[in-house]
C-alpha atoms as a PDB file:
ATOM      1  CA  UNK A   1       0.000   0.000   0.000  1.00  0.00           C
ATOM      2  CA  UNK A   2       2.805   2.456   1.293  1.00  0.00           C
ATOM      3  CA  UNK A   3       4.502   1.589  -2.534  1.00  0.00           C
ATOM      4  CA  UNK A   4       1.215   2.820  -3.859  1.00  0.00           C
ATOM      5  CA  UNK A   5       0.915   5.593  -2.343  1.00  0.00           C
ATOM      6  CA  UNK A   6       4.588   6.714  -3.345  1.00  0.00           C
ATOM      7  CA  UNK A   7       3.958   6.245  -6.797  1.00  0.00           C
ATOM      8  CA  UNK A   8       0.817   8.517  -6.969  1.00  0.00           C
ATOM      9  CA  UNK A   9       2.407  11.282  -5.083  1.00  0.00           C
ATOM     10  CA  UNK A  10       5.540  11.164  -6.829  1.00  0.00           C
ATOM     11  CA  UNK A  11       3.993  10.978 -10.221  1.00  0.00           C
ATOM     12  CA  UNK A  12       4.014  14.955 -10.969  1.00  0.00           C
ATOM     13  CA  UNK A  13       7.405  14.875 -10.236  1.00  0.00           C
ATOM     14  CA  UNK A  14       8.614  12.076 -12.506  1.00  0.00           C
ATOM     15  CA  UNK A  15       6.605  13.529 -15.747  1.00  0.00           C
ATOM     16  CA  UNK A  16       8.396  16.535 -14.687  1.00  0.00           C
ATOM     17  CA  UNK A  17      11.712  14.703 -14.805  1.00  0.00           C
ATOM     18  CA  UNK A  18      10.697  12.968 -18.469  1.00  0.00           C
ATOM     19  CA  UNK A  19       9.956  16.200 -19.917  1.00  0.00           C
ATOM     20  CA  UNK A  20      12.857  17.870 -18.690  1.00  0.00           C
ATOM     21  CA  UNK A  21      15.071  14.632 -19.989  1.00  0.00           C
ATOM     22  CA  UNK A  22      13.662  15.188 -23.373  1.00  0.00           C
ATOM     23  CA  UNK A  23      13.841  19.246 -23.485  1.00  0.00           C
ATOM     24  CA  UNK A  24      17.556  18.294 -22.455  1.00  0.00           C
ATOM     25  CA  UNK A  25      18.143  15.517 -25.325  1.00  0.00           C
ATOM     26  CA  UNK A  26      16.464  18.231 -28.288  1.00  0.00           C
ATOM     27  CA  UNK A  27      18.448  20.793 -26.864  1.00  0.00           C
ATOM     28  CA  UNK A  28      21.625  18.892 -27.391  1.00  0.00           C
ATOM     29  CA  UNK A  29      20.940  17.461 -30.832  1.00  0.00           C
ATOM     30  CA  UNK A  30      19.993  20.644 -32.187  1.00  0.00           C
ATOM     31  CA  UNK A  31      23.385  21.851 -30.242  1.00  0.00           C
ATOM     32  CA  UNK A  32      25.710  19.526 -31.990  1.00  0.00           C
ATOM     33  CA  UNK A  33      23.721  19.681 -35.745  1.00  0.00           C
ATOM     34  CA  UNK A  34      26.726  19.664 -37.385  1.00  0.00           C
ATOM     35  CA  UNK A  35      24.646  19.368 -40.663  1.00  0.00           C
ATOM     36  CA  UNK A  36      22.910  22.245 -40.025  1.00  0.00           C
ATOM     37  CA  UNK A  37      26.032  24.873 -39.482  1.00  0.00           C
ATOM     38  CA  UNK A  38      26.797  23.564 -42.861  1.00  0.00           C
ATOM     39  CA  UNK A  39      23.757  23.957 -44.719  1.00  0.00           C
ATOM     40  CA  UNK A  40      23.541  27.942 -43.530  1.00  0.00           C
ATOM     41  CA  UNK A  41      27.606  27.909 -44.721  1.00  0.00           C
ATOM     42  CA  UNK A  42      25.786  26.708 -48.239  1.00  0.00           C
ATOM     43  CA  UNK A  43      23.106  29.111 -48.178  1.00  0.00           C
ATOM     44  CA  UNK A  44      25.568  31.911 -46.793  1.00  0.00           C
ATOM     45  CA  UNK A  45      27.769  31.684 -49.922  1.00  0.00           C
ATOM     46  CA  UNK A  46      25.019  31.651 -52.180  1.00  0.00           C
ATOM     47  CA  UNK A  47      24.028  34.657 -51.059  1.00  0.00           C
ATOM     48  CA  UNK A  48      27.299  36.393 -51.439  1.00  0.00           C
ATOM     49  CA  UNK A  49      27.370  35.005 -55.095  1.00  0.00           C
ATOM     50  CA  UNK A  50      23.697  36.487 -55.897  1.00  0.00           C
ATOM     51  CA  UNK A  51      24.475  39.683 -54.650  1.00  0.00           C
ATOM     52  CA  UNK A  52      21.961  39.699 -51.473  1.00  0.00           C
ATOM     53  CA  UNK A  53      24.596  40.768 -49.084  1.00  0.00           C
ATOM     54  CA  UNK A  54      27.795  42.236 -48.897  1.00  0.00           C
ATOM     55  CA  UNK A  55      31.826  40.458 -49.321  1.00  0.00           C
ATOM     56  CA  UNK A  56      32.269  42.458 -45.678  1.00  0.00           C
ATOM     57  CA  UNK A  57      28.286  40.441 -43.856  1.00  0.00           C
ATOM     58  CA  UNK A  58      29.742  37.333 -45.799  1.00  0.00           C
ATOM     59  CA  UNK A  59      33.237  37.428 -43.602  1.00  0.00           C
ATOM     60  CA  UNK A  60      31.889  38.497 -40.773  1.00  0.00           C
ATOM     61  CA  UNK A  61      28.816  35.585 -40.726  1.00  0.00           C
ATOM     62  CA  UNK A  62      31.251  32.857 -42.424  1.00  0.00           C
ATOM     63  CA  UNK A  63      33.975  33.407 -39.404  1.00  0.00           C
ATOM     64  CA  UNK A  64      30.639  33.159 -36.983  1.00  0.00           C
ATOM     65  CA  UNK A  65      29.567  29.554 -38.594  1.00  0.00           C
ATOM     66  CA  UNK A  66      33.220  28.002 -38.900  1.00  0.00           C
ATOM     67  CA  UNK A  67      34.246  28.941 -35.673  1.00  0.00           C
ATOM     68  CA  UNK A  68      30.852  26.940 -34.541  1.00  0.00           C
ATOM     69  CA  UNK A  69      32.142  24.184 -37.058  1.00  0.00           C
ATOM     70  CA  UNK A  70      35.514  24.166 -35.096  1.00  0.00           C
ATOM     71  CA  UNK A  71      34.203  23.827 -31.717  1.00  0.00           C
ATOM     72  CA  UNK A  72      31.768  20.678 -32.745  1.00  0.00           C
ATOM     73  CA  UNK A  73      34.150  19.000 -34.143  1.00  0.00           C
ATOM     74  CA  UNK A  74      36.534  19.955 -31.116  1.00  0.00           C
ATOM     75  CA  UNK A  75      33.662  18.749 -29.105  1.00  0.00           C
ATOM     76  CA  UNK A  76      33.185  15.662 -30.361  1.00  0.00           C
ATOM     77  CA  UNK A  77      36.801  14.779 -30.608  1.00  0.00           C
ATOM     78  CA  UNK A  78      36.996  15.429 -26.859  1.00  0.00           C
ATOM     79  CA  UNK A  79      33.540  13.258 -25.923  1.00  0.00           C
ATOM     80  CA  UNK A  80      35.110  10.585 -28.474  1.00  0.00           C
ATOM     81  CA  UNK A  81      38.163  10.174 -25.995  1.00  0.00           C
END
């Protein structure tokens, strides 16, 4: 009975702790989307190459995204070891 009881009190709580395991797991996929630094990279130069922004907004967003590139891959090289 006393097991019972536990379980229906501490119900709230655990749903609480599911939801907050699966905010944590999005969070951290969309974090380390590798695929999806490169794809704006790809859209990025096509900009520059169409004329929709400027060689100096191209530098200044490409160093943004392969700095981000660098520290996934330096990520994953140091969660790899």
């Amino acid at each position: 009975m006393a097991f019972l009881l536990d379980d229906i009190l501490l119900a709230p709580l655990q749903g609480l702790i599911f939801i907050a395991e699966q905010i944590h797991a999005q969070a951290m996929e969309e974090l380390l989307d590798e695929a999806g630094v490169r794809e704006q990279l790809r859209e990025l130069y096509m900009r520059l190459e169409t004329g929709k922004i400027s060689a100096a907004e191209f530098e200044e967003r490409e160093a943004t995204l392969v700095e981000r590139l660098e520290e996934l891959e330096a990520y994953k090289k140091g969660e790899s070891t």
